[in-house]
N, C-alpha and C. Protein backbone atom coordinates (compact mmCIF):
# COMPACT_ATOMS: atom_id res chain seq x y z
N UNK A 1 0.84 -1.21 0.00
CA UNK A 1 0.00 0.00 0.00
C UNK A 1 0.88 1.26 0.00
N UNK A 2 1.67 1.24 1.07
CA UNK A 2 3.11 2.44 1.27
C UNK A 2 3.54 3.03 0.12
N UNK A 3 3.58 1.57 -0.73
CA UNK A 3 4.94 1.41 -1.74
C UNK A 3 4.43 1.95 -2.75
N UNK A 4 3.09 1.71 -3.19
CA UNK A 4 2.21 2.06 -4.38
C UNK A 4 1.99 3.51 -4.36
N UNK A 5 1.98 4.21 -2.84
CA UNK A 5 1.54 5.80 -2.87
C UNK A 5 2.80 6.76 -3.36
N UNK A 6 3.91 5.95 -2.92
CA UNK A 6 5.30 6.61 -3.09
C UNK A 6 5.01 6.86 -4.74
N UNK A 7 4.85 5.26 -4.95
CA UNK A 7 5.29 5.41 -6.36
C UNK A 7 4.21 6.69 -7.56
N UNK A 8 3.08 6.94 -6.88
CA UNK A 8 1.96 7.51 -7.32
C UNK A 8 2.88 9.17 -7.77
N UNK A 9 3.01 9.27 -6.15
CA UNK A 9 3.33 10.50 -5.90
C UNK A 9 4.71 10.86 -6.10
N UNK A 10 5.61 9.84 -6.50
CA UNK A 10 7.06 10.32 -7.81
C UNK A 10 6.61 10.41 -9.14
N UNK A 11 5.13 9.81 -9.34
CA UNK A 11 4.92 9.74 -10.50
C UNK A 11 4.33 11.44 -10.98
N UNK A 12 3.77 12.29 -9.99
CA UNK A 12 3.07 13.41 -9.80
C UNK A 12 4.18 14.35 -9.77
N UNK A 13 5.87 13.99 -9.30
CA UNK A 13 6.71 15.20 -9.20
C UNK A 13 7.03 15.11 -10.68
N UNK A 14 7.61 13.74 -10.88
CA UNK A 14 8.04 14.15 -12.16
C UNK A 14 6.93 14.58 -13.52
N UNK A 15 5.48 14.75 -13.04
CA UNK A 15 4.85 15.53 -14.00
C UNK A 15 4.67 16.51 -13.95
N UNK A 16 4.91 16.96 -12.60
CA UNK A 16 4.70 18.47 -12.12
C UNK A 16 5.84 19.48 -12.68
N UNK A 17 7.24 19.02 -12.62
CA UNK A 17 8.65 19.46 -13.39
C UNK A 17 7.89 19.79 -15.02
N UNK A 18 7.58 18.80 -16.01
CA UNK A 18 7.45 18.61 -17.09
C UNK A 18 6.61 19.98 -17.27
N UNK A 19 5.31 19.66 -16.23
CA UNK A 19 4.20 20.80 -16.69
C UNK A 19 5.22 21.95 -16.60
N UNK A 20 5.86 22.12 -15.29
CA UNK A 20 6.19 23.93 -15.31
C UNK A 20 7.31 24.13 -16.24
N UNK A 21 8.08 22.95 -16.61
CA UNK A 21 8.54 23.58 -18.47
C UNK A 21 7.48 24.58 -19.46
N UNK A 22 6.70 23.29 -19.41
CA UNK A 22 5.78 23.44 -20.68
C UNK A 22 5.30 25.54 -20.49
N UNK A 23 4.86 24.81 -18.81
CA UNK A 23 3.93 26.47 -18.38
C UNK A 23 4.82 27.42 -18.47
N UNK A 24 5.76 27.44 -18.21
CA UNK A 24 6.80 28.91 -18.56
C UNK A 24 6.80 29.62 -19.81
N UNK A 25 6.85 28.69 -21.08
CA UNK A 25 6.54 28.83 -22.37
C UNK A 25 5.23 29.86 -22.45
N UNK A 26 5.08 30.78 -23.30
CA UNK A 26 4.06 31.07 -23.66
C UNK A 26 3.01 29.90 -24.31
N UNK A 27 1.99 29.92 -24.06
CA UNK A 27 1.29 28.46 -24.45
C UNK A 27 -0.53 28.83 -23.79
N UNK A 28 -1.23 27.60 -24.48
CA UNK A 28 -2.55 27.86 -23.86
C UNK A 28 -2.59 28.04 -22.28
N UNK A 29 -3.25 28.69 -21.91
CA UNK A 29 -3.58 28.92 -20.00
C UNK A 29 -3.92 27.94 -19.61
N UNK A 30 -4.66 26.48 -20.62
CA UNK A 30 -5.18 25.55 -19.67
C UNK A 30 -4.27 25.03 -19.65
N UNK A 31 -2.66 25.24 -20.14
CA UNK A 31 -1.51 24.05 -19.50
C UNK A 31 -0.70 24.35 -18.75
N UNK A 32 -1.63 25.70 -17.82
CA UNK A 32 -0.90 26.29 -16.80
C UNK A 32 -1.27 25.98 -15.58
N UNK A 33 -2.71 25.73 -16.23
CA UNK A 33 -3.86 25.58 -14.77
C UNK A 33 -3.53 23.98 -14.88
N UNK A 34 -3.40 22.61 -15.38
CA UNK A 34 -3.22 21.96 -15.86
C UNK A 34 -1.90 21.48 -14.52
N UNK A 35 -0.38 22.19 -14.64
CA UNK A 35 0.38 22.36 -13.82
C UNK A 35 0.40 23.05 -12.43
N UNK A 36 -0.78 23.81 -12.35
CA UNK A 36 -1.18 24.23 -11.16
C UNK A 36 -1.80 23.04 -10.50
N UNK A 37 -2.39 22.27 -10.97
CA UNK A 37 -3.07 21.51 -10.24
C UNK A 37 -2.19 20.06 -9.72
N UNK A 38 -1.69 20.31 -10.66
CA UNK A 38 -0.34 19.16 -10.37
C UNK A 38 0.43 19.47 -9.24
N UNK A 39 0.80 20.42 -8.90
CA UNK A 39 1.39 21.14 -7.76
C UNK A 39 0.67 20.95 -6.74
N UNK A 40 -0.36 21.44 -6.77
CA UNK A 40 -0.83 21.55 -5.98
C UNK A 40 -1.61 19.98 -5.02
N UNK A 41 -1.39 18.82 -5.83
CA UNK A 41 -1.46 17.78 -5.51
C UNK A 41 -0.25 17.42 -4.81
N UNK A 42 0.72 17.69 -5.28
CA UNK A 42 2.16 17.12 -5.14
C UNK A 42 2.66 17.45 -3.81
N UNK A 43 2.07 18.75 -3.40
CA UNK A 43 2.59 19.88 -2.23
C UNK A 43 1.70 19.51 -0.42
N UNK A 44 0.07 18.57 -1.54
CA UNK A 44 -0.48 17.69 -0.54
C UNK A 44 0.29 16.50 0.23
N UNK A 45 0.48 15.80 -0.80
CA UNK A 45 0.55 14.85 -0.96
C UNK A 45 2.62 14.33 -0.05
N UNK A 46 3.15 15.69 -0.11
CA UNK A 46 4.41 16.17 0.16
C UNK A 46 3.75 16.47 1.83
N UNK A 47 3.40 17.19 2.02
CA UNK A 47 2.62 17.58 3.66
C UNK A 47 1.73 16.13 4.37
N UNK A 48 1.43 15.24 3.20
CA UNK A 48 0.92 13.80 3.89
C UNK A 48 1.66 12.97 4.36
N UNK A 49 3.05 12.77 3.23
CA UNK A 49 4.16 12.29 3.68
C UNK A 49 5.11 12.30 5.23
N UNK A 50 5.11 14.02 4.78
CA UNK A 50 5.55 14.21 6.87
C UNK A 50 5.12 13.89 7.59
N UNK A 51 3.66 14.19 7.33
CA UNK A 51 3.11 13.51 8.70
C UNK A 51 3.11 12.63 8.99
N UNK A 52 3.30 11.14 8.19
CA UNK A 52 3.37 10.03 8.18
C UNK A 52 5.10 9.88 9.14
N UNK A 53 5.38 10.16 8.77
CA UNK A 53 7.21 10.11 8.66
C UNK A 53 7.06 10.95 10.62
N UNK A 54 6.86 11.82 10.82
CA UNK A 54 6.39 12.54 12.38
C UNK A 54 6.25 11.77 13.02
């Protein structure tokens, strides 16, 4: 179960990197919001971790 969330949530950084390439670019807004949301999962999901780890 542990092992599967890790892997979820390396799977979420390294899309979150990709998006804020893409988003820096001038480009449509929805592949900004797109990377916002990715973050903003990642930054959860990063704050779930500690606590676990606490």
């Amino acid at each position: 179960m542990l092992g599967r969330y890790f892997f979820h949530y390396n799977h979420h950084r390294l899309h979150r990197s990709i998006g804020f390439i893409t988003a820096r670019r001038p480009g449509p807004q929805q592949k900004w919001e797109e990377a916002q949301v990715i973050y903003d999962t990642t930054a959860a999901a990063a704050a779930f971790s500690e606590n676990l780890s606490s």
